[in-house]
Protein backbone atom coordinates (compact mmCIF):
# COMPACT_ATOMS: atom_id res chain seq x y z
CA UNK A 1 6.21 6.38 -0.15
CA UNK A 2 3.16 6.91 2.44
CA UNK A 3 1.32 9.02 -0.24
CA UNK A 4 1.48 5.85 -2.35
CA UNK A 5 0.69 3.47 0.76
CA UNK A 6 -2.08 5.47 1.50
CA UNK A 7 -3.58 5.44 -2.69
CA UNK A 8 -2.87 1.48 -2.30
CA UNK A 9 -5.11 1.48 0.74
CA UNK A 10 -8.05 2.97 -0.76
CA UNK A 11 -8.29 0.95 -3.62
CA UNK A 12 -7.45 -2.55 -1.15
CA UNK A 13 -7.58 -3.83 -5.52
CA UNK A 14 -3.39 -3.94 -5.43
CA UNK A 15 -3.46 -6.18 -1.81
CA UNK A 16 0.39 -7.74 -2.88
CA UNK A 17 1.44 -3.74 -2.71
CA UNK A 18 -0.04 -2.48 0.29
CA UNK A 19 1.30 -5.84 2.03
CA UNK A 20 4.72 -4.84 0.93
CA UNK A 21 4.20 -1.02 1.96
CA UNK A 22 3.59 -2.34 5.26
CA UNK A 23 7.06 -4.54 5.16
CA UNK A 24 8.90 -1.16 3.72
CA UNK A 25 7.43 0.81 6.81
């Protein structure tokens, strides 16, 4: 799950996922 938190960060495009990584962390 961080390798795919980390892909969502660098694109900042999918903002909804990388909010809800940071809820799952």
């Amino acid at each position: 799950m961080q390798m795919i938190c980390n892909q969502i960060q660098n694109m900042t495009l999918l903002f909804d996922i990388m909010l809800m990584c940071l809820l799952y962390k």
